[in-house]
PDB file of N, CA and C in Angstrom:
ATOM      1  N   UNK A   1     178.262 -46.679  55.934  1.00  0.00           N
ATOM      2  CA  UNK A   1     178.719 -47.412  57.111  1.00  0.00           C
ATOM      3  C   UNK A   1     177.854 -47.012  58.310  1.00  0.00           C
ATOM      4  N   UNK A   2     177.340 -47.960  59.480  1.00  0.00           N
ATOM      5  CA  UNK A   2     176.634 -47.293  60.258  1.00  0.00           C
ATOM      6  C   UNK A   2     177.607 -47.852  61.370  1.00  0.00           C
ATOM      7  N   UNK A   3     178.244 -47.066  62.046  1.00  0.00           N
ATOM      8  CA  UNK A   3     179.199 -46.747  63.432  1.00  0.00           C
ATOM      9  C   UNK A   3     178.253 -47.464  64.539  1.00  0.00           C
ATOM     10  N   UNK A   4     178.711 -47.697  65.384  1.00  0.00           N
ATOM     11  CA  UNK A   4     178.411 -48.290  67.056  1.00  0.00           C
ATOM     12  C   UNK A   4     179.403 -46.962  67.711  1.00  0.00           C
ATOM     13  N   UNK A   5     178.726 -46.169  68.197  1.00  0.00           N
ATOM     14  CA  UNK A   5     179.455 -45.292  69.142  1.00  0.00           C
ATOM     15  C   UNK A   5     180.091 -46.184  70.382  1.00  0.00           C
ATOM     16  N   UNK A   6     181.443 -45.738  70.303  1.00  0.00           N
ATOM     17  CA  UNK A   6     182.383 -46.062  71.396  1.00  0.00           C
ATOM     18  C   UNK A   6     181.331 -46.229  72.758  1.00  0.00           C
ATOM     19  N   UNK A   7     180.799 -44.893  72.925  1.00  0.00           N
ATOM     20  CA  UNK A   7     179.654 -45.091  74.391  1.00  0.00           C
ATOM     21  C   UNK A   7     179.092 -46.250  74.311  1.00  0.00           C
ATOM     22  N   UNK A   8     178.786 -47.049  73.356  1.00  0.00           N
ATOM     23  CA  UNK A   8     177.813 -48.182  73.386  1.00  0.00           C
ATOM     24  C   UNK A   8     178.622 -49.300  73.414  1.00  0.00           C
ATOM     25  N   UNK A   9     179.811 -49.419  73.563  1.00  0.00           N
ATOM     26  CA  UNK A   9     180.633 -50.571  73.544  1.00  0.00           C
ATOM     27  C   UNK A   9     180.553 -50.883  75.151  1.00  0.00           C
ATOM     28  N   UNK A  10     181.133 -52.359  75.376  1.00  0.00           N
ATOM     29  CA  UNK A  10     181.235 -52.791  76.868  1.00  0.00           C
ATOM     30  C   UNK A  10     182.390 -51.964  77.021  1.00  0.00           C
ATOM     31  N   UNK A  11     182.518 -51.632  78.472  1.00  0.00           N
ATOM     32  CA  UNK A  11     183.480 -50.885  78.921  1.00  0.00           C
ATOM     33  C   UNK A  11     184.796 -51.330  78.984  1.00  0.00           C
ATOM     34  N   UNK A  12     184.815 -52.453  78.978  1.00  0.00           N
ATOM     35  CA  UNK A  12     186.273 -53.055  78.783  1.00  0.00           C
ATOM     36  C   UNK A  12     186.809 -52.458  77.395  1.00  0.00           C
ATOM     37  N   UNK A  13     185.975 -52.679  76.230  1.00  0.00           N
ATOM     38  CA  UNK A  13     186.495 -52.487  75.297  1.00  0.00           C
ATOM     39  C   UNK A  13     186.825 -51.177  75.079  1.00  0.00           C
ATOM     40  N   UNK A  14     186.393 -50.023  75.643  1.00  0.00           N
ATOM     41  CA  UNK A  14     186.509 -48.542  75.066  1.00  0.00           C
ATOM     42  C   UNK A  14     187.866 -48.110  75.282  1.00  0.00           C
ATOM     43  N   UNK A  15     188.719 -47.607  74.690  1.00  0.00           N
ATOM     44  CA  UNK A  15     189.914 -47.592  74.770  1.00  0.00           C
ATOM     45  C   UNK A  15     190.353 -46.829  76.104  1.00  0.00           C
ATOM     46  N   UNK A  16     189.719 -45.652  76.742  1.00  0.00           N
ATOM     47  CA  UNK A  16     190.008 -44.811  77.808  1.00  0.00           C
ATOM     48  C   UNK A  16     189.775 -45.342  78.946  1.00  0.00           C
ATOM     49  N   UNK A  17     188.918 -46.126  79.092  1.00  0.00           N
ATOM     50  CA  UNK A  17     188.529 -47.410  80.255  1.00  0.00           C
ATOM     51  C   UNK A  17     189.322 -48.299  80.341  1.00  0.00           C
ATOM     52  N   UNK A  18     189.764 -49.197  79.059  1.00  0.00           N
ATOM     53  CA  UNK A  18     190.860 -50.175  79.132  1.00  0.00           C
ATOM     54  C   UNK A  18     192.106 -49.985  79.194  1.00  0.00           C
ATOM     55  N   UNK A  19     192.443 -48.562  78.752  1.00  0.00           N
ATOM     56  CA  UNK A  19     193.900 -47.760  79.510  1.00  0.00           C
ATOM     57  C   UNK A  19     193.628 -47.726  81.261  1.00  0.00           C
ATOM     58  N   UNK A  20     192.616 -47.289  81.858  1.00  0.00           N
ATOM     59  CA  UNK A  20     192.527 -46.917  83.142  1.00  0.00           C
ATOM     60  C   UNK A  20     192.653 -48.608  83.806  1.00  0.00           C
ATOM     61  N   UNK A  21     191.781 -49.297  83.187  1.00  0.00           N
ATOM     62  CA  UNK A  21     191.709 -50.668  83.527  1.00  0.00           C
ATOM     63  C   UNK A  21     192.969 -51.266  83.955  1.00  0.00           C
ATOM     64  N   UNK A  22     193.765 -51.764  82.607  1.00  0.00           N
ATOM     65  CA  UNK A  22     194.398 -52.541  82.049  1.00  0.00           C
ATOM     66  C   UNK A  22     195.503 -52.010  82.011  1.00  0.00           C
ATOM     67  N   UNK A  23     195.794 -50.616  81.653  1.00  0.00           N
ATOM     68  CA  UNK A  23     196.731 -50.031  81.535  1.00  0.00           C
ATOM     69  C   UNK A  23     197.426 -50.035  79.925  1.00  0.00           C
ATOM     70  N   UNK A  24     198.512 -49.218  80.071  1.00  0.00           N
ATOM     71  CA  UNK A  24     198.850 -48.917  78.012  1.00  0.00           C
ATOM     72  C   UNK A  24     198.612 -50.131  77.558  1.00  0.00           C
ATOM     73  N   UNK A  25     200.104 -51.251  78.096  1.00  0.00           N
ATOM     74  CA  UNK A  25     200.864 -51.945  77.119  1.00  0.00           C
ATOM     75  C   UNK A  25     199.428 -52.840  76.746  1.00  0.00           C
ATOM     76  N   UNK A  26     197.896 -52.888  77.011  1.00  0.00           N
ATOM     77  CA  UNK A  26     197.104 -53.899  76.764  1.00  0.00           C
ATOM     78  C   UNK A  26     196.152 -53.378  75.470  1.00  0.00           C
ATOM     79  N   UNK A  27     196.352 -52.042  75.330  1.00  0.00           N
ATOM     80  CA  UNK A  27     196.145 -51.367  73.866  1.00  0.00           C
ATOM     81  C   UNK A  27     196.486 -51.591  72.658  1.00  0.00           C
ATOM     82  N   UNK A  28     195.957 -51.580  71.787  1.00  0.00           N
ATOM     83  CA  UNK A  28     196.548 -51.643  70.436  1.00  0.00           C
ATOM     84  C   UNK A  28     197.057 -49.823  69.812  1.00  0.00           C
ATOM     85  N   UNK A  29     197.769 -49.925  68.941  1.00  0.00           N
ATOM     86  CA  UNK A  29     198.143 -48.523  68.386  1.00  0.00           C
ATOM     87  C   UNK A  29     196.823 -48.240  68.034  1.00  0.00           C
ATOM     88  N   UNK A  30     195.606 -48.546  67.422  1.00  0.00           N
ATOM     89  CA  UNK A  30     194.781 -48.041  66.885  1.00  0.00           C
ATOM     90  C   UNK A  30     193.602 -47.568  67.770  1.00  0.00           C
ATOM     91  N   UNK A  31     193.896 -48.492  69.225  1.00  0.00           N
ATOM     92  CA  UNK A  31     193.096 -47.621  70.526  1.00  0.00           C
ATOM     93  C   UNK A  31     193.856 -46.202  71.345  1.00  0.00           C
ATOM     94  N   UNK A  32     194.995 -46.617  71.080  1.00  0.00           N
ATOM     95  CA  UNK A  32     195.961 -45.285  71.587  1.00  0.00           C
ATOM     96  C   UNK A  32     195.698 -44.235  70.534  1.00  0.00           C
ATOM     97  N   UNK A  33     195.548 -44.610  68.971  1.00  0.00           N
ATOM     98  CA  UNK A  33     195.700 -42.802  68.215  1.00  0.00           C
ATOM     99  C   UNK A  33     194.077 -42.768  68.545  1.00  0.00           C
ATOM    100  N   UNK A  34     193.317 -43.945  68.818  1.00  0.00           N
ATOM    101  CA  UNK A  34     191.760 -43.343  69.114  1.00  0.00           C
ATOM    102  C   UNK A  34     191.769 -41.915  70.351  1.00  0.00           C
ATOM    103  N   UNK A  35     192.530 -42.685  71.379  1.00  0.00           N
ATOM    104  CA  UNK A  35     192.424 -41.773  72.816  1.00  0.00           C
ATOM    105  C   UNK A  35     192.985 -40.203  72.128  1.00  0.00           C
ATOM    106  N   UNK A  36     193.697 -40.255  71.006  1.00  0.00           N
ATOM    107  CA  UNK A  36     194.779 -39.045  70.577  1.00  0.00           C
ATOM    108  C   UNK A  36     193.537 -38.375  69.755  1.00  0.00           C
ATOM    109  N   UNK A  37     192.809 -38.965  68.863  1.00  0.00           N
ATOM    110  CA  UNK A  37     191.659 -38.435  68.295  1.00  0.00           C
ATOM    111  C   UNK A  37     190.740 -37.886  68.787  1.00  0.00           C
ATOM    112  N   UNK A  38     190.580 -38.446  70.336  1.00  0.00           N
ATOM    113  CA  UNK A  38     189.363 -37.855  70.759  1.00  0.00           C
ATOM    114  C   UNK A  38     188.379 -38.195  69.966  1.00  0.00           C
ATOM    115  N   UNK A  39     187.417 -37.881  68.777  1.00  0.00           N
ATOM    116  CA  UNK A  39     186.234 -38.116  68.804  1.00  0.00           C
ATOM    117  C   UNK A  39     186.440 -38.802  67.210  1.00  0.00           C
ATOM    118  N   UNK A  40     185.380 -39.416  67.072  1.00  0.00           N
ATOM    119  CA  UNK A  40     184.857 -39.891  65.795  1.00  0.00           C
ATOM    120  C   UNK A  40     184.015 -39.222  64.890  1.00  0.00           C
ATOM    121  N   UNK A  41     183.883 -39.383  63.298  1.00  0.00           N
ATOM    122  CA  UNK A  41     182.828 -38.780  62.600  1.00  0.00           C
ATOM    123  C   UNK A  41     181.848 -39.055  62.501  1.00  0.00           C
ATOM    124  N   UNK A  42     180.549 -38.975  62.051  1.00  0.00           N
ATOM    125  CA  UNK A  42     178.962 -39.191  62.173  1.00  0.00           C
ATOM    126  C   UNK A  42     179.171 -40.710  61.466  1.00  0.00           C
ATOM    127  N   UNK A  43     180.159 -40.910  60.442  1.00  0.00           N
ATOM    128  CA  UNK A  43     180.231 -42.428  59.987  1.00  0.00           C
ATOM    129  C   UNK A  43     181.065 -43.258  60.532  1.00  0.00           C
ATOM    130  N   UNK A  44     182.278 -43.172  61.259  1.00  0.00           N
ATOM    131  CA  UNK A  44     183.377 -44.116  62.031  1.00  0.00           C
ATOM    132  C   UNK A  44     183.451 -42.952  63.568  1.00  0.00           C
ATOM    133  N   UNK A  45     184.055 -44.666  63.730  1.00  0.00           N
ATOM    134  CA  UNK A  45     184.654 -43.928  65.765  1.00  0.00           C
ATOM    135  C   UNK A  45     185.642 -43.811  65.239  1.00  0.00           C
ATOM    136  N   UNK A  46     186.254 -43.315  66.402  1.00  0.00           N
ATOM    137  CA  UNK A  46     187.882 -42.985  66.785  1.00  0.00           C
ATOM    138  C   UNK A  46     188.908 -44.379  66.510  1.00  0.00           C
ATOM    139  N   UNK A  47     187.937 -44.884  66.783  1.00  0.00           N
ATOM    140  CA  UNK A  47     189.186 -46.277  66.560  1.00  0.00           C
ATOM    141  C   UNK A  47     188.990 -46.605  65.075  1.00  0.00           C
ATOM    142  N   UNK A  48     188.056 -46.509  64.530  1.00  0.00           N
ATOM    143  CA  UNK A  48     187.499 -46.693  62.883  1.00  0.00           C
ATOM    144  C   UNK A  48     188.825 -45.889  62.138  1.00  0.00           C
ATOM    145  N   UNK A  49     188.307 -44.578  62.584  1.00  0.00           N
ATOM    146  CA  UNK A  49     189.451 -43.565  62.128  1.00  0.00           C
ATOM    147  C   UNK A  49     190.769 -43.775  62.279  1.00  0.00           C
ATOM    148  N   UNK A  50     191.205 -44.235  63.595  1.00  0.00           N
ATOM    149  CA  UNK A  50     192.613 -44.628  63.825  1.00  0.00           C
ATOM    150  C   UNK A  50     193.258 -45.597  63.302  1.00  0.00           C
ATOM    151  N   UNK A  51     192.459 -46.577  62.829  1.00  0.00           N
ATOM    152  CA  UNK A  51     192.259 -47.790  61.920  1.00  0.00           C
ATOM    153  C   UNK A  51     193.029 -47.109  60.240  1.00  0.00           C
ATOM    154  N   UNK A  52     191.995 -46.247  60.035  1.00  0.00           N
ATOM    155  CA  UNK A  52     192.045 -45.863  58.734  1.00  0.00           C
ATOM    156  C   UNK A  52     193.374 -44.917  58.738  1.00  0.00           C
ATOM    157  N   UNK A  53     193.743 -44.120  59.286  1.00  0.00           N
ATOM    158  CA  UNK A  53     195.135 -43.289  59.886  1.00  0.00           C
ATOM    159  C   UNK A  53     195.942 -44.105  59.595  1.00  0.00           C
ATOM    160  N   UNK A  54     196.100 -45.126  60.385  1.00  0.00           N
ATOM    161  CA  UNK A  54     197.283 -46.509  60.165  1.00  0.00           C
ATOM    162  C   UNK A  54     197.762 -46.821  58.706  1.00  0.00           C
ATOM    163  N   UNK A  55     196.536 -47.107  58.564  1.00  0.00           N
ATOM    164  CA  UNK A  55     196.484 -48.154  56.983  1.00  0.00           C
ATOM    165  C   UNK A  55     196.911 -46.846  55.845  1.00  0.00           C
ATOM    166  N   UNK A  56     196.509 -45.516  56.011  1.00  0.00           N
ATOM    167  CA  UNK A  56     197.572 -44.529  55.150  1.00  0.00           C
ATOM    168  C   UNK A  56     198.638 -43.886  55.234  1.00  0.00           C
ATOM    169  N   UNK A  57     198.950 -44.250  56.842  1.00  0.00           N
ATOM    170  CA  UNK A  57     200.534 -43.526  56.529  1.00  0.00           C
ATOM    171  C   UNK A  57     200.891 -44.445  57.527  1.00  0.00           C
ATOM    172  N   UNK A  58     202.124 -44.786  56.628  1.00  0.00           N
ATOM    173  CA  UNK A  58     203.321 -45.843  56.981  1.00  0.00           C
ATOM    174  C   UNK A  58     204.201 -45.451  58.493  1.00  0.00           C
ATOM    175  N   UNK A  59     204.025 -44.204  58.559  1.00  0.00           N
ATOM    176  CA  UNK A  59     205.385 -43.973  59.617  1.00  0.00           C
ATOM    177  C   UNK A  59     204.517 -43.998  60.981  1.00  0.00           C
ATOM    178  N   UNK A  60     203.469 -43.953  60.877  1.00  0.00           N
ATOM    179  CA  UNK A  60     202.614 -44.178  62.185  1.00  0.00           C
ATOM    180  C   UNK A  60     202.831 -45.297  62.787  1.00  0.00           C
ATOM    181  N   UNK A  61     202.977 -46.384  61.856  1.00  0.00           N
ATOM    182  CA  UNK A  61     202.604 -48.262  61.982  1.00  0.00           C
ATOM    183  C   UNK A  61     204.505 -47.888  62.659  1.00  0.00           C
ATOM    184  N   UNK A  62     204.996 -47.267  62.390  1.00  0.00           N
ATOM    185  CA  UNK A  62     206.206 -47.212  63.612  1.00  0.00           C
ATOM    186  C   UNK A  62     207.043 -46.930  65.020  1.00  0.00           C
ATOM    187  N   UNK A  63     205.403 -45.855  65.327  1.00  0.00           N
ATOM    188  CA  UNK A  63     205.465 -45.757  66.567  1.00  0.00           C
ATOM    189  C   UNK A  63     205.117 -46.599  67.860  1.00  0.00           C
ATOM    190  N   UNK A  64     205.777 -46.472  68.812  1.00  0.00           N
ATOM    191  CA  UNK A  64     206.182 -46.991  70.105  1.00  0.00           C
ATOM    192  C   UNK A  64     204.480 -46.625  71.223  1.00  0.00           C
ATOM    193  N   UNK A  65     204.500 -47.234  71.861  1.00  0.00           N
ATOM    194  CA  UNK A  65     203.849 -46.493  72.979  1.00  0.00           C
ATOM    195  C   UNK A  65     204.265 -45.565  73.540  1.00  0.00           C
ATOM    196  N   UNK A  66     204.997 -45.194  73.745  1.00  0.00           N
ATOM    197  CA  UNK A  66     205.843 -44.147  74.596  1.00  0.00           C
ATOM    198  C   UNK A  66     205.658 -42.950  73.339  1.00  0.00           C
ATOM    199  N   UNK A  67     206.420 -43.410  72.388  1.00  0.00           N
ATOM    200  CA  UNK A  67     205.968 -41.972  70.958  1.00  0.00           C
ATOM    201  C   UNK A  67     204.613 -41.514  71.497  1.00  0.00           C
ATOM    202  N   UNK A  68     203.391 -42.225  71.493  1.00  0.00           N
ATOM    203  CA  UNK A  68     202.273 -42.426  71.273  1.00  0.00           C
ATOM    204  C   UNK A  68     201.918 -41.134  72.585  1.00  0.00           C
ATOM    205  N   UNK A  69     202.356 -41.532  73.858  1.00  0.00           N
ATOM    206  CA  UNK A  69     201.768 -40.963  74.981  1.00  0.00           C
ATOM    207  C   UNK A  69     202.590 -39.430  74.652  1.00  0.00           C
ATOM    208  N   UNK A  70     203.922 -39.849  74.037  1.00  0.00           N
ATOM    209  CA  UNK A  70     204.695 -38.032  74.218  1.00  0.00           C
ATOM    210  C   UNK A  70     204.361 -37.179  73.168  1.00  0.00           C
ATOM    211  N   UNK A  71     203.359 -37.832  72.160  1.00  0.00           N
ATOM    212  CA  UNK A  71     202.550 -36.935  71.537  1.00  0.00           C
ATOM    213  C   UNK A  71     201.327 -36.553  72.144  1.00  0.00           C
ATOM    214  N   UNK A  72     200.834 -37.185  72.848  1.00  0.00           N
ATOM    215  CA  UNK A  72     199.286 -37.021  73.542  1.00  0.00           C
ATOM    216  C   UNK A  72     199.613 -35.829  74.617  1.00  0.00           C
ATOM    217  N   UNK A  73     201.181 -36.071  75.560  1.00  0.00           N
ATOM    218  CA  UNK A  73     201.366 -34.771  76.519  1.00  0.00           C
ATOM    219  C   UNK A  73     201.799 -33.781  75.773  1.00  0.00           C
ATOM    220  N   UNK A  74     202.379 -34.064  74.322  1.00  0.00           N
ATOM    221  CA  UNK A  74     202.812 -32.635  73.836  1.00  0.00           C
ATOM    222  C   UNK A  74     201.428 -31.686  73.542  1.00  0.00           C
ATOM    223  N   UNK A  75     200.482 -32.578  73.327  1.00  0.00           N
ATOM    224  CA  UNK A  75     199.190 -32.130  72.256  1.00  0.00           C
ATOM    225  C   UNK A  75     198.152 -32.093  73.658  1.00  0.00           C
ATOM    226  N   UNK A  76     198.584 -31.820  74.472  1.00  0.00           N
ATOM    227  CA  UNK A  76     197.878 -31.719  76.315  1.00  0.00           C
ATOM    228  C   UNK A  76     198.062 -30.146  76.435  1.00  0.00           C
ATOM    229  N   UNK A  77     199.328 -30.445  76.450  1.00  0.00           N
ATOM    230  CA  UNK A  77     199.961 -28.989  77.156  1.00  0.00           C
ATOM    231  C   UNK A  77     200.126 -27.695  75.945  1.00  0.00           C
ATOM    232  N   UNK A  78     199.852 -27.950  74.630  1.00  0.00           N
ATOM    233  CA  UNK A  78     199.618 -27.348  73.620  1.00  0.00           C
ATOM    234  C   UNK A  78     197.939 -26.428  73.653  1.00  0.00           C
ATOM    235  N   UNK A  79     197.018 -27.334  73.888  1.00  0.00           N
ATOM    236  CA  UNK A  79     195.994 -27.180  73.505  1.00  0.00           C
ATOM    237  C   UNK A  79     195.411 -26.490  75.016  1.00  0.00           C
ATOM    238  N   UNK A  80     195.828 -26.636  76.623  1.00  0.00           N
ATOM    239  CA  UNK A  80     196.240 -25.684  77.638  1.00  0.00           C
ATOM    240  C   UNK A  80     196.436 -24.171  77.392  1.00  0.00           C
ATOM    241  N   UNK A  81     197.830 -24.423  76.512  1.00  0.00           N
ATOM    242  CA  UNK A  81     198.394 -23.223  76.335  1.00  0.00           C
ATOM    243  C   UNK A  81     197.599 -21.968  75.831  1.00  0.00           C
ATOM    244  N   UNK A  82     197.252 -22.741  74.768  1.00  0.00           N
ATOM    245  CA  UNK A  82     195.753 -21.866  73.836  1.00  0.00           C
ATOM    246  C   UNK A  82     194.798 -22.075  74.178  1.00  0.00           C
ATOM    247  N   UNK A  83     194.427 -22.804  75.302  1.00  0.00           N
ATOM    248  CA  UNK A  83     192.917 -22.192  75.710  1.00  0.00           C
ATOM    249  C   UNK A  83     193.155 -21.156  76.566  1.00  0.00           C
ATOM    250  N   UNK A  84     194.075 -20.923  77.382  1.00  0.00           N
ATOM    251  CA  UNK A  84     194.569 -20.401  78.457  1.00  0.00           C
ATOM    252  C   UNK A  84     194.857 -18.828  77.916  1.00  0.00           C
ATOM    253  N   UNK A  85     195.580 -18.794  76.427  1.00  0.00           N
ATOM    254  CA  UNK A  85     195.984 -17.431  75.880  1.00  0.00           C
ATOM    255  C   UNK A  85     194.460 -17.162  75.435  1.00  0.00           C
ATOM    256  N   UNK A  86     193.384 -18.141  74.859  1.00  0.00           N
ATOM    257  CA  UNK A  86     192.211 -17.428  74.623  1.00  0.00           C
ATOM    258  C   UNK A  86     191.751 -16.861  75.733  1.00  0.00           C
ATOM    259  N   UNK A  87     191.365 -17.477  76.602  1.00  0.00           N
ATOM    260  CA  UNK A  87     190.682 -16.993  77.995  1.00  0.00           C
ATOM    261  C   UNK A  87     191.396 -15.542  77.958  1.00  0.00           C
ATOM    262  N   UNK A  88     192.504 -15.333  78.457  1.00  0.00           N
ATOM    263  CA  UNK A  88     192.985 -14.118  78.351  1.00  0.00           C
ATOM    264  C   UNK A  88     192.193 -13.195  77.897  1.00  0.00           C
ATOM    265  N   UNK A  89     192.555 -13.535  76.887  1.00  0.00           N
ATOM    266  CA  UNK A  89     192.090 -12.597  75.937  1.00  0.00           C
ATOM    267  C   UNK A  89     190.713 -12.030  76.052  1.00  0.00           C
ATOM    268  N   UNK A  90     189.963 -13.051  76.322  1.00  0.00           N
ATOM    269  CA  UNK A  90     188.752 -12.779  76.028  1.00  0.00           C
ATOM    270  C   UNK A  90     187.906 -12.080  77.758  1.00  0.00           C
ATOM    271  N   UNK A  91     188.744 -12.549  78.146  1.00  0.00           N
ATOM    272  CA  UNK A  91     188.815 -11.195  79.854  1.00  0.00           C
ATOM    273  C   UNK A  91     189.068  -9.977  79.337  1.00  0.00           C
ATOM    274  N   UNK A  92     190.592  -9.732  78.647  1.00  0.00           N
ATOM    275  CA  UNK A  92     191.002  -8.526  78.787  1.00  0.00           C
ATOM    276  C   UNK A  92     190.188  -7.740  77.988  1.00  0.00           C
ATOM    277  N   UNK A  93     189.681  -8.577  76.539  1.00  0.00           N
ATOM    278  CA  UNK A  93     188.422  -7.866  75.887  1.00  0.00           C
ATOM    279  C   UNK A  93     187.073  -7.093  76.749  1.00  0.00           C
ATOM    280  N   UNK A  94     186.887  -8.004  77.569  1.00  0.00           N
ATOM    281  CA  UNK A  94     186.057  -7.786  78.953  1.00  0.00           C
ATOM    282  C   UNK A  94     185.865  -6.713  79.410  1.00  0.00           C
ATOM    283  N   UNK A  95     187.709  -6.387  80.299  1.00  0.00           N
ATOM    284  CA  UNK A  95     187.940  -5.371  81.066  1.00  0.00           C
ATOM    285  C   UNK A  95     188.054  -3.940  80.073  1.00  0.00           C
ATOM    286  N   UNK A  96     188.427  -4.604  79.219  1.00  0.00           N
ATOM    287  CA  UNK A  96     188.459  -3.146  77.918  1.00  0.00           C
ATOM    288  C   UNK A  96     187.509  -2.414  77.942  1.00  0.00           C
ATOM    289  N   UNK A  97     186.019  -3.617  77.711  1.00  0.00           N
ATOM    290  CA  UNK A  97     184.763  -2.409  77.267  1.00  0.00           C
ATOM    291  C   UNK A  97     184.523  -2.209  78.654  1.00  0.00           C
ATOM    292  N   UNK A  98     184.303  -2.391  79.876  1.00  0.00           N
ATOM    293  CA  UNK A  98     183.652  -2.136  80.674  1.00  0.00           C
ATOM    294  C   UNK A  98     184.331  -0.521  80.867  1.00  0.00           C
ATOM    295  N   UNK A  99     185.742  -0.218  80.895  1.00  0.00           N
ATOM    296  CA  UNK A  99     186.217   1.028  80.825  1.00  0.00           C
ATOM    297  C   UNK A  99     185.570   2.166  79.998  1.00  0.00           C
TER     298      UNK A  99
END
């Protein structure tokens, strides 16, 4: 398969532009789990992938927009959390050796 990177699409179409644009409800589920994916593989985009996500599990094709976004803030403030406990860490490793 040879992919068209999202970057190379018109901007209307890229899903994070046409949320800012357009706003949710003008999304499809498969541009919303794109924005949730973040990135694509060297052979599909995010929306390729989100595409393919859909079409194997059934309970996805049941979520709401709203599901959609309160997984994206759960998986916000998750991925915060642990960069935030790494950083830590990797200071206090810091302050350790300099002692």
């Amino acid at each position: 398969m040879n992919k068209q990177s999202i970057k190379n699409w018109a901007i209307d179409d890229r899903p994070r532009e046409k949320l800012a644009l357009k706003g949710a409800e003008t999304l499809s589920n498969s541009e919303l789990l794109a924005i949730l994916i973040n990135n694509g593989s060297p052979e599909k985009s995010a929306v390729d992938l989100a595409k393919e996500l859909k079409r194997e599990s059934p309970k996805i094709k049941c979520l709401s927009v709203s599901d959609l976004f309160a997984i994206a803030i759960r998986n916000a403030y998750e991925n915060r959390s642990i960069t935030s406990l790494f950083i830590h860490s990797q200071l206090k490793a810091k302050r350790e050796e300099r002692q």
